[in-house]
C-alpha atoms as a PDB file:
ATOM      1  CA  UNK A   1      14.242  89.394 111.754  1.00  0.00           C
ATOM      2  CA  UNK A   2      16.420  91.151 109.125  1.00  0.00           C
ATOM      3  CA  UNK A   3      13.281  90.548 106.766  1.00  0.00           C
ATOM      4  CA  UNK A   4      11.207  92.078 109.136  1.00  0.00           C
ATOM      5  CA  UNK A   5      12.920  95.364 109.723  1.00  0.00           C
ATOM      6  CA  UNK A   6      12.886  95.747 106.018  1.00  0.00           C
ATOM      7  CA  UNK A   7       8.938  95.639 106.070  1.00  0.00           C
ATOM      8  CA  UNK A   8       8.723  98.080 108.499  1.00  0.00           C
ATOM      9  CA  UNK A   9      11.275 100.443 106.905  1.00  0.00           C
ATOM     10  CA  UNK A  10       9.606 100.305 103.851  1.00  0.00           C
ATOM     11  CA  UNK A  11       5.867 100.640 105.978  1.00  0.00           C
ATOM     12  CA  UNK A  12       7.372 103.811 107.296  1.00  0.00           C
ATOM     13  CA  UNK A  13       8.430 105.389 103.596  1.00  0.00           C
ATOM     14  CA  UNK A  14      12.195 104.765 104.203  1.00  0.00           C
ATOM     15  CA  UNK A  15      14.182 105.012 100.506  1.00  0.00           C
ATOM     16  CA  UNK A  16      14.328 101.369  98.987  1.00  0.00           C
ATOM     17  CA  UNK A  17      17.792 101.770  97.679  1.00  0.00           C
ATOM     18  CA  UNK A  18      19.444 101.855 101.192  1.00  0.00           C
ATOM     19  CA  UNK A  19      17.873  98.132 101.945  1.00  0.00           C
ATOM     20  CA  UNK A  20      21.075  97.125  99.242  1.00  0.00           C
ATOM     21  CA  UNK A  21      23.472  98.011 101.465  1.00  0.00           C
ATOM     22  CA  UNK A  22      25.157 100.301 103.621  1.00  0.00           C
ATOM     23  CA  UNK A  23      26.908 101.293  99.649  1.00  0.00           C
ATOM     24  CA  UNK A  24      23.472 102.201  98.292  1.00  0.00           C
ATOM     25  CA  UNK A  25      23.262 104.837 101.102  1.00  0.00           C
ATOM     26  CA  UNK A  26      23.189 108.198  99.784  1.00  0.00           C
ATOM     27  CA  UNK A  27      23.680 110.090 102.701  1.00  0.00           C
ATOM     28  CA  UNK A  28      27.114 109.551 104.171  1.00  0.00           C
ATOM     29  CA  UNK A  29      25.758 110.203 107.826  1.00  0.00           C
ATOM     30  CA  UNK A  30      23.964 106.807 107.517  1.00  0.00           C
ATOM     31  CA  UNK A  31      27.220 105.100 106.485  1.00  0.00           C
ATOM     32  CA  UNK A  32      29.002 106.475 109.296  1.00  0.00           C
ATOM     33  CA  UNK A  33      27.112 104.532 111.747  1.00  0.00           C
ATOM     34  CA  UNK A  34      28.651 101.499 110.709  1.00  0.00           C
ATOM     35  CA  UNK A  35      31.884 102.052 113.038  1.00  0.00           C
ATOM     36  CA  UNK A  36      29.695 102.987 115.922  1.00  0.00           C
ATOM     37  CA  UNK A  37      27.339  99.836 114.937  1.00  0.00           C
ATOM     38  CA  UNK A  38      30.680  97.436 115.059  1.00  0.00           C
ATOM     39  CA  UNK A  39      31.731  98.758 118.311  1.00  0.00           C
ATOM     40  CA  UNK A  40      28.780  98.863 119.966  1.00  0.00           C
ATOM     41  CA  UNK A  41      28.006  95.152 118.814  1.00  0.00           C
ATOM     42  CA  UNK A  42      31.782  93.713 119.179  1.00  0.00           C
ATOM     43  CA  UNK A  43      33.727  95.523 120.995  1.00  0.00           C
ATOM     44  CA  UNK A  44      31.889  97.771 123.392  1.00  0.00           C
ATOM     45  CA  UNK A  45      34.983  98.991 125.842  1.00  0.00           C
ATOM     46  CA  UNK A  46      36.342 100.905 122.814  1.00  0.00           C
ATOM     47  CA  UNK A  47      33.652 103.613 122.897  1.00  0.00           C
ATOM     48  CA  UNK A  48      35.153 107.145 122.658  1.00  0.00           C
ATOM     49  CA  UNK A  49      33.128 110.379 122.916  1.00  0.00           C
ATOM     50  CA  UNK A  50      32.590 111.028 119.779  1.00  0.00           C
ATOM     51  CA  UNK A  51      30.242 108.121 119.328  1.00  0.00           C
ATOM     52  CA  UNK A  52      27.319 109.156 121.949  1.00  0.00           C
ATOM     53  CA  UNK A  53      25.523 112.139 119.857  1.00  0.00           C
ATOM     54  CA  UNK A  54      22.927 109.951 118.681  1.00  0.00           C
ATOM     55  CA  UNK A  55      21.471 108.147 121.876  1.00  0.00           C
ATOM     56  CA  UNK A  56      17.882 106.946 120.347  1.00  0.00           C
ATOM     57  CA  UNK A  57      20.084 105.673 117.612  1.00  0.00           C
ATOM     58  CA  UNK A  58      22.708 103.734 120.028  1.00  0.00           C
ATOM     59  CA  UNK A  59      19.410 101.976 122.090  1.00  0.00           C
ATOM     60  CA  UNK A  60      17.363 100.715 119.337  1.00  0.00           C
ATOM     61  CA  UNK A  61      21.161  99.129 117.822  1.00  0.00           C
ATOM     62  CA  UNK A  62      22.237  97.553 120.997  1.00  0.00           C
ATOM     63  CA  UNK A  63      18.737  95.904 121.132  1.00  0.00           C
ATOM     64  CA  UNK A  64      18.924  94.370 117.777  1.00  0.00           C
ATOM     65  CA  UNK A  65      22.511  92.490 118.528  1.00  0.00           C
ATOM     66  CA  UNK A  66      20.696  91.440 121.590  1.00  0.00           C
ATOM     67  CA  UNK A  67      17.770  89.998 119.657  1.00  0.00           C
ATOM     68  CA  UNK A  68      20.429  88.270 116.912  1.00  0.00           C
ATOM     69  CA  UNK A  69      22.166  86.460 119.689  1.00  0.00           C
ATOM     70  CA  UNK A  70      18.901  85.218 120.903  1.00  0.00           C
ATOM     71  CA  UNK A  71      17.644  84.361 117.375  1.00  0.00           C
ATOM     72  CA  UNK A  72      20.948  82.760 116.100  1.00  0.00           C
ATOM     73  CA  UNK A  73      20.661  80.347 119.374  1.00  0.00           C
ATOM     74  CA  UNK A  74      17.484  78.993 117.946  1.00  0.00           C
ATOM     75  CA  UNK A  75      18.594  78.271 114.659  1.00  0.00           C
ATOM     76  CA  UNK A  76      17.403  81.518 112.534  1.00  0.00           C
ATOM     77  CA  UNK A  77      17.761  81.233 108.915  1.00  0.00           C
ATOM     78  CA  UNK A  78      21.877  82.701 107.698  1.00  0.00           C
ATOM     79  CA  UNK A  79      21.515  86.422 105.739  1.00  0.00           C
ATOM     80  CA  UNK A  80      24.303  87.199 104.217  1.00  0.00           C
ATOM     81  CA  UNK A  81      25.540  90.675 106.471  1.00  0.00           C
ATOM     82  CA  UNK A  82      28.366  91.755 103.826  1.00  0.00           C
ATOM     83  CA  UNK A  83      25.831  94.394 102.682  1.00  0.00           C
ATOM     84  CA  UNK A  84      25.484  95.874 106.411  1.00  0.00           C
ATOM     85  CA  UNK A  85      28.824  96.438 106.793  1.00  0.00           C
ATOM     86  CA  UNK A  86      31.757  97.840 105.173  1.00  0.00           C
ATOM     87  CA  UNK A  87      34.399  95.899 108.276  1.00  0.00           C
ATOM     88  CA  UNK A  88      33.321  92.021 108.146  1.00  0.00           C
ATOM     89  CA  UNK A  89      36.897  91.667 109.941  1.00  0.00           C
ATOM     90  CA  UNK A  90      35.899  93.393 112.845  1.00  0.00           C
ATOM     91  CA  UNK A  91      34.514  91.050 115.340  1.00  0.00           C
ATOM     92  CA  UNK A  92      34.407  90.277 118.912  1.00  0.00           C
ATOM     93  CA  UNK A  93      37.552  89.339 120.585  1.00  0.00           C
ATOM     94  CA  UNK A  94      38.172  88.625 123.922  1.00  0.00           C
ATOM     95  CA  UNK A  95      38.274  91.242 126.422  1.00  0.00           C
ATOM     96  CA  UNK A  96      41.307  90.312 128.524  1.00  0.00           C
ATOM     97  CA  UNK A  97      43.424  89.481 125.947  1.00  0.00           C
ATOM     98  CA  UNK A  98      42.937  92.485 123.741  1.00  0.00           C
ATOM     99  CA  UNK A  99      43.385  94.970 126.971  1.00  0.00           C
ATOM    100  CA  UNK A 100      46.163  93.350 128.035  1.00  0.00           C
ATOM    101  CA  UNK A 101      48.649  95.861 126.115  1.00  0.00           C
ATOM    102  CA  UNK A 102      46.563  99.150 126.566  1.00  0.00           C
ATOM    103  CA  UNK A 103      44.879 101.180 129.283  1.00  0.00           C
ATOM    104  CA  UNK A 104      41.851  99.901 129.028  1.00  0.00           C
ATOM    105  CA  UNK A 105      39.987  98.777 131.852  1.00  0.00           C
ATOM    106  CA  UNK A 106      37.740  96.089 133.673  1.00  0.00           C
ATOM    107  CA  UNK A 107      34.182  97.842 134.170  1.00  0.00           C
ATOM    108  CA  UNK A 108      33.749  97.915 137.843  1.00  0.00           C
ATOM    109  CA  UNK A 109      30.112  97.890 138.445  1.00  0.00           C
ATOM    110  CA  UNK A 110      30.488  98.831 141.685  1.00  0.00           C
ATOM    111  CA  UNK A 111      32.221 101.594 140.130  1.00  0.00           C
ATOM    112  CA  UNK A 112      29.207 102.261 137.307  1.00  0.00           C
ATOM    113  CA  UNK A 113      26.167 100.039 137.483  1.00  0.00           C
ATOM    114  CA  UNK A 114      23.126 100.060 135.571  1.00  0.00           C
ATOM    115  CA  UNK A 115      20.677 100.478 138.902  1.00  0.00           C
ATOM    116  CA  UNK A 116      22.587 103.580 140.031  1.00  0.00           C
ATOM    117  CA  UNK A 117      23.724 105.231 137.003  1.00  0.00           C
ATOM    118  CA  UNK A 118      22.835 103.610 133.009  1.00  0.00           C
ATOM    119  CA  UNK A 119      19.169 103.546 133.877  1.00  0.00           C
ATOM    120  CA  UNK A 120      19.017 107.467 135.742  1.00  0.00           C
ATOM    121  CA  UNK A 121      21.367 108.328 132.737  1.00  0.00           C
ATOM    122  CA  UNK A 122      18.818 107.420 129.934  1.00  0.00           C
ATOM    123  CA  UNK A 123      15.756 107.606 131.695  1.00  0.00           C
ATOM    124  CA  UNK A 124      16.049 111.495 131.650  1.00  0.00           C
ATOM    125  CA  UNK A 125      15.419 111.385 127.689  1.00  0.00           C
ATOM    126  CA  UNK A 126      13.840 108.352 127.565  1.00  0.00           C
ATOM    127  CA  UNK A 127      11.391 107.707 129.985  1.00  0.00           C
ATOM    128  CA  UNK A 128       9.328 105.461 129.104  1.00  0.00           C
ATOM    129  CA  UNK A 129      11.510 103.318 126.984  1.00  0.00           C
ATOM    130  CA  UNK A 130      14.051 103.195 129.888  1.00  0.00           C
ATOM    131  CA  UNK A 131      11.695 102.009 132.288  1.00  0.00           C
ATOM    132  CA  UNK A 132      10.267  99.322 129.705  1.00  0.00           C
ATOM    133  CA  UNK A 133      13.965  97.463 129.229  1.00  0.00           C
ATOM    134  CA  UNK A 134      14.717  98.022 133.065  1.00  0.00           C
ATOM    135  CA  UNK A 135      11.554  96.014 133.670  1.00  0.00           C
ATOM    136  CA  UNK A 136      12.860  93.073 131.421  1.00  0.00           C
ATOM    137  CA  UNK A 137      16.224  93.114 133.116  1.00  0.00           C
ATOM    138  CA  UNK A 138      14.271  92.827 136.445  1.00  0.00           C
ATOM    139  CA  UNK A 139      11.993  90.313 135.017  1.00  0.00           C
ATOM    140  CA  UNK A 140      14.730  87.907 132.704  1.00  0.00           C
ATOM    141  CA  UNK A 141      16.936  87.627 136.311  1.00  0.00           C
ATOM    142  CA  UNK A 142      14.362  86.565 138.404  1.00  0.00           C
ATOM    143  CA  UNK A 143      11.623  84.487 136.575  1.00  0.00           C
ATOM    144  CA  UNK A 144      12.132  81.006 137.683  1.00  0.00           C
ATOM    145  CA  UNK A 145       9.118  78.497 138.003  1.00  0.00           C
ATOM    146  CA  UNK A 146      11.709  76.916 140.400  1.00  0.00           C
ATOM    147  CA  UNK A 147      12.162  73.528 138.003  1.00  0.00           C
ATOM    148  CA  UNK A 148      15.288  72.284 136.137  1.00  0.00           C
ATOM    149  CA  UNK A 149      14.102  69.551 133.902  1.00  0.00           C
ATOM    150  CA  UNK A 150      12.613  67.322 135.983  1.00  0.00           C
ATOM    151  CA  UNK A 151      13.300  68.332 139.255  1.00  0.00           C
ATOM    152  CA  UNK A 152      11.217  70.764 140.940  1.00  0.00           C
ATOM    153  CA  UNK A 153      11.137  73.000 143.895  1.00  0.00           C
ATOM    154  CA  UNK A 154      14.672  74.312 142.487  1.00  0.00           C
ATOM    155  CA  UNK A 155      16.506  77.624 144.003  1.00  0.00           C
ATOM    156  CA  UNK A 156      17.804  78.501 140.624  1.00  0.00           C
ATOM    157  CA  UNK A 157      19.028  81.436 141.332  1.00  0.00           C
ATOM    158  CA  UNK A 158      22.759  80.311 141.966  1.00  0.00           C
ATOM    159  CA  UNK A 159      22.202  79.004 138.081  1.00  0.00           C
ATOM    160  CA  UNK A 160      20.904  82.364 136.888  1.00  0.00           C
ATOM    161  CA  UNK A 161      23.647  84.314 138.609  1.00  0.00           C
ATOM    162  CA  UNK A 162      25.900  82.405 137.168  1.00  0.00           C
ATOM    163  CA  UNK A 163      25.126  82.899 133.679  1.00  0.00           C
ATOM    164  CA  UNK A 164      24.230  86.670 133.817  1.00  0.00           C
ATOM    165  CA  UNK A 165      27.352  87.133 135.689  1.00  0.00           C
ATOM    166  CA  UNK A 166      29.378  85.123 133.024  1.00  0.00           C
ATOM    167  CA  UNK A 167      27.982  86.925 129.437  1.00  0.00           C
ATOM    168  CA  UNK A 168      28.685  90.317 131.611  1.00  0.00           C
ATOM    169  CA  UNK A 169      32.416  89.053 132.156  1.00  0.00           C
ATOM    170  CA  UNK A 170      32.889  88.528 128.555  1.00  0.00           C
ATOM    171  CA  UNK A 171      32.327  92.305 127.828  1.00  0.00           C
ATOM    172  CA  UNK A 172      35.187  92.996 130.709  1.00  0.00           C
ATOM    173  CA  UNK A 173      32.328  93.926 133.178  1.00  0.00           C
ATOM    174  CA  UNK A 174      32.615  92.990 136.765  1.00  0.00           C
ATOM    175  CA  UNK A 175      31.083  92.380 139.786  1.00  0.00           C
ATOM    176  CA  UNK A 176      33.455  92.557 143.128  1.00  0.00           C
ATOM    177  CA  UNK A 177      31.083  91.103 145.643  1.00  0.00           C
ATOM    178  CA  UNK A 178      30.786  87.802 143.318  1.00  0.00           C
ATOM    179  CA  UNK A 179      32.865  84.996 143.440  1.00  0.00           C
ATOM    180  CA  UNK A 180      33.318  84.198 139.827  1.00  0.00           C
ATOM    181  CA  UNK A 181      34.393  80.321 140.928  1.00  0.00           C
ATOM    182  CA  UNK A 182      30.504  79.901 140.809  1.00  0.00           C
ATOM    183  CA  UNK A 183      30.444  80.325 137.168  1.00  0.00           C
ATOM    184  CA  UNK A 184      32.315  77.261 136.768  1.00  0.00           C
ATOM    185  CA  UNK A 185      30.376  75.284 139.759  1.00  0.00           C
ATOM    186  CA  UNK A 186      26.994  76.367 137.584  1.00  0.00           C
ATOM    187  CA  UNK A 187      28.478  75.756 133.925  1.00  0.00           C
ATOM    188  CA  UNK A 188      29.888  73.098 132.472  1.00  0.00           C
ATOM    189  CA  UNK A 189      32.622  73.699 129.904  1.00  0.00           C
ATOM    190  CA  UNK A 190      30.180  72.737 126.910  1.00  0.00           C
ATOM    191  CA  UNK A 191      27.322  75.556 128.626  1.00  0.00           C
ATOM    192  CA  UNK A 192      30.026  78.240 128.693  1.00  0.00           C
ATOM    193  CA  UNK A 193      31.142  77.595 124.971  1.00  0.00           C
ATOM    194  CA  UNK A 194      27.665  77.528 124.300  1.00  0.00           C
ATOM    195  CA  UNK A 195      26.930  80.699 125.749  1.00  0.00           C
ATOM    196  CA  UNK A 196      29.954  82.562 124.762  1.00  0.00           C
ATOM    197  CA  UNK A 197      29.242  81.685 121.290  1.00  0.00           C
ATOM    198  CA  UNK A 198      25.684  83.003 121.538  1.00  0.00           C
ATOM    199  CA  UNK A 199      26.748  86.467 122.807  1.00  0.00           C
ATOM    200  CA  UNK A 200      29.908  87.077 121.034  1.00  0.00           C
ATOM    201  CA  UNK A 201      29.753  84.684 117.910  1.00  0.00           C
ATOM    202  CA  UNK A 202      26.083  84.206 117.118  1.00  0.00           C
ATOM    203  CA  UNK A 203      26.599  83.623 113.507  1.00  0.00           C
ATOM    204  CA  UNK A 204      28.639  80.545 114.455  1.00  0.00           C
ATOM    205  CA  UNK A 205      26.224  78.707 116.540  1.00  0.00           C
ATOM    206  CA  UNK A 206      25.578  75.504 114.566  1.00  0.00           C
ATOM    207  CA  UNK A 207      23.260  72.287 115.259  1.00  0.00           C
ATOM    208  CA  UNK A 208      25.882  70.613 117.034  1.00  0.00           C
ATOM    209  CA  UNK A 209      26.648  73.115 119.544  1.00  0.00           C
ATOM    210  CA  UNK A 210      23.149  73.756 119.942  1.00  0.00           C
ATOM    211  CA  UNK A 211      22.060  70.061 120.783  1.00  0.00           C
ATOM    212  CA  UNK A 212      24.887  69.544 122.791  1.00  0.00           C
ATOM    213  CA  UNK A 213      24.012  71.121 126.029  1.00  0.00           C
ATOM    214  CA  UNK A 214      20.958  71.745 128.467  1.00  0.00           C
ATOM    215  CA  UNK A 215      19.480  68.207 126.881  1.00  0.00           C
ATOM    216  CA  UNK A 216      17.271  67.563 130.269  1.00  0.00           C
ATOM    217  CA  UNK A 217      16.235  71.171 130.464  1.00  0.00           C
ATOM    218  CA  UNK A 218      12.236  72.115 129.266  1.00  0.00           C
ATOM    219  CA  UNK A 219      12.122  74.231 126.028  1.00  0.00           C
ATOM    220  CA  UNK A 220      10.353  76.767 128.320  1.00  0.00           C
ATOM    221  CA  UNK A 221      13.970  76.635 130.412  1.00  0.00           C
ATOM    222  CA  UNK A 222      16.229  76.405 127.377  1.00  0.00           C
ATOM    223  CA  UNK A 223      14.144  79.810 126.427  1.00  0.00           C
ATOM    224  CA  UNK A 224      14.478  81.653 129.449  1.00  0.00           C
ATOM    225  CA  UNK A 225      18.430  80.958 129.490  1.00  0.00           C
ATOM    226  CA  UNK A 226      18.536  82.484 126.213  1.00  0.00           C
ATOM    227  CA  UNK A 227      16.432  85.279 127.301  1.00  0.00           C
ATOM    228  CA  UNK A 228      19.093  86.274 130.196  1.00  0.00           C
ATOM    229  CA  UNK A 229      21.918  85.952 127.417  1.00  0.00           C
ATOM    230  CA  UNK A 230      20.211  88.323 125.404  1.00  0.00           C
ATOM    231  CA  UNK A 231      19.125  90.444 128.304  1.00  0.00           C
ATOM    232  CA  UNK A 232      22.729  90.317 130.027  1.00  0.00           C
ATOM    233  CA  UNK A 233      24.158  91.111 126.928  1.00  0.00           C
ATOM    234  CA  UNK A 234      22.048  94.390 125.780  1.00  0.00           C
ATOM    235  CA  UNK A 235      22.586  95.751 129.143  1.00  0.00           C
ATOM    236  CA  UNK A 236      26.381  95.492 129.342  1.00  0.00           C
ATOM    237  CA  UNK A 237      26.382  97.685 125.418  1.00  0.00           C
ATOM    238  CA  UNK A 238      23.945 100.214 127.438  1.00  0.00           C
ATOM    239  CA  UNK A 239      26.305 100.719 130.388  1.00  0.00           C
ATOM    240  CA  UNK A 240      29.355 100.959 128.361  1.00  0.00           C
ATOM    241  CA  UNK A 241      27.227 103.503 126.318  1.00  0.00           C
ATOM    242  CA  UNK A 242      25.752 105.362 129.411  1.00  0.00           C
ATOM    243  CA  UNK A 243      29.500 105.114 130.896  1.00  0.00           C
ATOM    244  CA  UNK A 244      30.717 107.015 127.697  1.00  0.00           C
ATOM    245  CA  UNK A 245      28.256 109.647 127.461  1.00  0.00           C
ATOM    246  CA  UNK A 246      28.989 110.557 131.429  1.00  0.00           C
ATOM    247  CA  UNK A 247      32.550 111.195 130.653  1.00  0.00           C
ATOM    248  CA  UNK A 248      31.781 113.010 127.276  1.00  0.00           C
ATOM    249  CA  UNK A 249      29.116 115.511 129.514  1.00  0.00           C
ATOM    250  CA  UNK A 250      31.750 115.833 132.365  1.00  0.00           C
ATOM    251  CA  UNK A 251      34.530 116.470 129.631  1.00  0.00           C
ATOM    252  CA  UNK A 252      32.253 119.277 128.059  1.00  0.00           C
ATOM    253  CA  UNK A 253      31.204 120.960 131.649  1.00  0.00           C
ATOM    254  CA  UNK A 254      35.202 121.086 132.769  1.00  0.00           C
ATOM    255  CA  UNK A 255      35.749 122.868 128.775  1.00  0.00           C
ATOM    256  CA  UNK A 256      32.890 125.585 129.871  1.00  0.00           C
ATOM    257  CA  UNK A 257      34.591 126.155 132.871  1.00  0.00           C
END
């Protein structure tokens, strides 16, 4: 993937220097995307206002840690990312324990959701890009051929939930009309290291973990779960991002007033 941006920048004229690293960069605006690129990717809930001026820029970012995730769970080739980034000690780190000792919040989508809210928010500048990843959301949570392996005729959609639900609570969003005892009913233990791995850790996904679960389920299935990972987690960076850039309008509004 990383070899295949670096066709198309060059395709499109971009300066060959910058493809050494984020040090190469001559123009410091560039460089300064790398704290917005960490939080977006790792740490999400930290977003303040000034990170939201570029919006195109935000999208098109949160959609490549999406596709990692899903290309790290198949056993992509290792780059080495010390070039893209001048923080490799800022990583993921789990919501609940890292808001524990600030004011940080749980997202309450019943508060915020994506529906009501992310998509209205972006679709005003984005139209037709908006409506594209809304219609893979749509699509990723409820595509089922109604199999699991070999068994067929299969509500899955307790299974799907389940997983959706579960990469969403790893990024401190919430859902208050689901009972998150399900995730644990629909995962094992092994599936939810598996999965946490994949959306917060992709880079450490290794063989082992990989073989180790779904082992009855179709490659077709073992592709669609890995779709909803990637889909579950690109839309929780977009409504933290959407989230942000409400507050920073309403901030600037009540500062005109």
């Amino acid at each position: 993937m990383v070899n295949l941006f670096e066709r198309e920048f060059e395709a499109c004229g971009g300066e060959l220097g910058w493809l050494k690293g984020l040090a190469a960069c001559s123009q410091k605006r560039m460089q300064h995307l790398d704290e917005m690129n960490r939080l977006l990717a790792h740490q999400p809930w930290l977003f303040v206002a000034e990170d939201i001026r570029l919006v195109h820029v935000a999208i098109v970012m949160a959609h490549t840690h999406a596709l990692c995730s899903f290309a790290e769970a198949f056993g992509a080739v290792p780059v080495e990312i010390s070039r893209f980034t001048n923080n490799l000690a800022f990583t993921y780190v789990d919501f609940y324990t890292s808001t524990r000792n600030d004011t940080t919040k749980t997202f309450n989508l019943h508060e915020f959701s994506w529906d009501q809210h992310g998509y209205m928010i972006l679709e005003e500048q984005y139209q037709e890009l908006i409506a594209k990843l809304d219609d893979k959301f749509n699509l990723t949570q409820t595509l089922t051929y109604k199999t699991m392996g070999e068994y067929t005729d299969v509500d899955t959609s307790s299974y799907r939930m389940a997983v959706w639900n579960y990469i969403q609570a790893l990024f401190g969003i919430r859902h208050d009309d689901y009972d998150y005892s399900e995730v644990n009913t629909m995962l094992s233990k092994e599936m939810k290291t598996f999965i946490k791995t994949v959306a917060c850790y992709p880079h450490r996904v290794t063989e082992a973990l990989r073989t180790s679960v779904m082992t009855d389920f179709k490659n077709s299935e073992k592709v669609h779960v890995m779709l909803m990972v990637m889909e579950a987690r690109l839309q929780s960076e977009l409504l933290y991002f959407t989230r942000t850039l409400t507050n920073y309008d309403r901030l600037e509004r009540t500062m005109l007033c």
